[in-house]
C-alpha atoms as a PDB file:
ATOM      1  CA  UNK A   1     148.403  83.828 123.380  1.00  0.00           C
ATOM      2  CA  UNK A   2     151.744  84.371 124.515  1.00  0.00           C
ATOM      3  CA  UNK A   3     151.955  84.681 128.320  1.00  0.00           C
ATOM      4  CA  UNK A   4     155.311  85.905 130.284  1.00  0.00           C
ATOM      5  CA  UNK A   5     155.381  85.216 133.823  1.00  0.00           C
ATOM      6  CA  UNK A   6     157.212  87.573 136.223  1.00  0.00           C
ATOM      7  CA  UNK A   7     158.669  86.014 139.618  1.00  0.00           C
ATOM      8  CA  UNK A   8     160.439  87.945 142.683  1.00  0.00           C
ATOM      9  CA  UNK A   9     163.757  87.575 143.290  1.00  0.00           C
ATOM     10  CA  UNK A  10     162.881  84.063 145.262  1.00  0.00           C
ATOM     11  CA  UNK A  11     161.552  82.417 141.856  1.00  0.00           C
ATOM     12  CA  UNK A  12     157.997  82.549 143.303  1.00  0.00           C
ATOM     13  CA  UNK A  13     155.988  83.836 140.664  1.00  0.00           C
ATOM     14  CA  UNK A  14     153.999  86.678 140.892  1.00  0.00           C
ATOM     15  CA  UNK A  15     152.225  88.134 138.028  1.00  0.00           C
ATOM     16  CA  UNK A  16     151.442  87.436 134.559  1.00  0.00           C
ATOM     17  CA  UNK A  17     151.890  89.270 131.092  1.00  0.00           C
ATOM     18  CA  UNK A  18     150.525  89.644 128.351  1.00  0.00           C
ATOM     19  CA  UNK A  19     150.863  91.609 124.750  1.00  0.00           C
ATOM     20  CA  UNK A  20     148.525  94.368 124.621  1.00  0.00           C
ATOM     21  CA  UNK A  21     146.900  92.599 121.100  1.00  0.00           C
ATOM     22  CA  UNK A  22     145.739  89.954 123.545  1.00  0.00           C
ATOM     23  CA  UNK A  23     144.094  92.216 126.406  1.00  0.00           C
ATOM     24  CA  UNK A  24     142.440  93.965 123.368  1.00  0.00           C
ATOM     25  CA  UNK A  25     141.082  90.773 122.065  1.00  0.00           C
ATOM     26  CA  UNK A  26     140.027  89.972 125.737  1.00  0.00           C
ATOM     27  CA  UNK A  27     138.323  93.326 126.140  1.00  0.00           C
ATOM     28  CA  UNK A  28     136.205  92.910 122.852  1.00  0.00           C
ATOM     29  CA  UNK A  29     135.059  89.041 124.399  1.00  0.00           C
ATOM     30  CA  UNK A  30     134.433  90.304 127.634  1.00  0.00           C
ATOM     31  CA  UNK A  31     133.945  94.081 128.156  1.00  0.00           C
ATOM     32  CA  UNK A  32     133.336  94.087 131.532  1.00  0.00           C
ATOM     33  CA  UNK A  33     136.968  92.789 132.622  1.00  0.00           C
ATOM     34  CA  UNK A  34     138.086  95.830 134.047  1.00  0.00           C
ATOM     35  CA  UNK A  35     135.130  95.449 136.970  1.00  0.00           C
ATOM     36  CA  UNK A  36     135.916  92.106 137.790  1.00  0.00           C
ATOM     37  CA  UNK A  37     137.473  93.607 141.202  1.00  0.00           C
ATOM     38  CA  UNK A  38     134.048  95.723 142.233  1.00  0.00           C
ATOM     39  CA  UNK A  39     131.723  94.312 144.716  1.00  0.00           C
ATOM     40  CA  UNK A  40     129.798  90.824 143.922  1.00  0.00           C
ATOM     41  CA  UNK A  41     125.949  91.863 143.277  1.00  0.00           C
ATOM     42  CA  UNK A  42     123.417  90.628 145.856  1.00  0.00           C
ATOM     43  CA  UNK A  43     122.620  87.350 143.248  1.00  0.00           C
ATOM     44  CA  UNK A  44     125.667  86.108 143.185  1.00  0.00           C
ATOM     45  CA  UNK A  45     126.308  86.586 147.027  1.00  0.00           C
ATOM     46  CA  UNK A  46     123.240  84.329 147.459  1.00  0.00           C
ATOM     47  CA  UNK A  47     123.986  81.843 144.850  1.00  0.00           C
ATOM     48  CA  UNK A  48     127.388  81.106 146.847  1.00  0.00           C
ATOM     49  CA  UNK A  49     125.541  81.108 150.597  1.00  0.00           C
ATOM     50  CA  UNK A  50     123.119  78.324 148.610  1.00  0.00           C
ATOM     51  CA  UNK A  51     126.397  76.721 147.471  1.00  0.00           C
ATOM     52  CA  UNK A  52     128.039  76.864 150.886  1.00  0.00           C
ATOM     53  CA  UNK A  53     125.036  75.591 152.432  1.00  0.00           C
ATOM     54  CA  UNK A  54     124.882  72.724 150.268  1.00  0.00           C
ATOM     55  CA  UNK A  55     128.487  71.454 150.886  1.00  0.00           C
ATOM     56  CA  UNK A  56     127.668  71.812 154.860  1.00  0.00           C
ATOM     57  CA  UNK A  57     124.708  69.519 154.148  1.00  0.00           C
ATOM     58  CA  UNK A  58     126.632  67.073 152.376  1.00  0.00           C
ATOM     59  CA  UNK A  59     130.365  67.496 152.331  1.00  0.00           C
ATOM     60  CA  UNK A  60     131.454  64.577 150.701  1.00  0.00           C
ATOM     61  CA  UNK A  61     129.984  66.198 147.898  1.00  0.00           C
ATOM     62  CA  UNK A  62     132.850  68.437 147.471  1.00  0.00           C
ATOM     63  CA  UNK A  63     136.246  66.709 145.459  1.00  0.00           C
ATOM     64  CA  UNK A  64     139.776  67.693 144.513  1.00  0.00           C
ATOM     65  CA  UNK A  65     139.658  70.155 141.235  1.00  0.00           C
ATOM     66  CA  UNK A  66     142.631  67.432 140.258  1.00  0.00           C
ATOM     67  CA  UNK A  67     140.196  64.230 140.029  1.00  0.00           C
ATOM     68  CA  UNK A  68     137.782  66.325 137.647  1.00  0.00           C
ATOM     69  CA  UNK A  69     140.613  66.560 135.662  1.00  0.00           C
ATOM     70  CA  UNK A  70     141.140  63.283 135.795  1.00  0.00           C
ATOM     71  CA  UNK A  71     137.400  62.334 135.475  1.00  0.00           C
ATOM     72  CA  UNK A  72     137.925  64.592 132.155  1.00  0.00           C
ATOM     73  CA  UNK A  73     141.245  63.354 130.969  1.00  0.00           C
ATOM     74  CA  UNK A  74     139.443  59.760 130.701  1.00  0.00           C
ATOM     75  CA  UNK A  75     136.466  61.199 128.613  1.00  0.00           C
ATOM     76  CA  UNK A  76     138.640  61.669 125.632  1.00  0.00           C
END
């Protein structure tokens, strides 16, 4: 996939591109992309308040996204 990024006049980028042969191919994988910005149903609200909860209980639970990738950088 060939991806162009567009940054403001600062270099800060803010938006991505793509050809319209890739949104097409990510429409037919995942139809529903265009709702992606509607309201989360009820399930999922709860699933995160469960989540939340859980990292209150036990916060050192919760890491860095970067030492996963580490974790999965040594797994190959």
């Amino acid at each position: 996939m060939s991806v162009n990024y567009v940054s403001d006049n600062s270099g800060q980028t803010i938006a991505v591109q793509i050809s319209i042969e890739d949104w097409k191919r990510i429409k037919n994988k995942y139809p529903d992309v265009d709702e992606l910005d509607g309201p989360l149903p009820e399930w999922q609200k709860q699933l995160i308040d469960q989540r939340l909860a859980a990292i209150a209980q036990n916060p050192d639970r919760l890491h860095p996204i970067d030492e996963l990738f580490s974790e999965l950088d040594k797994e190959d």
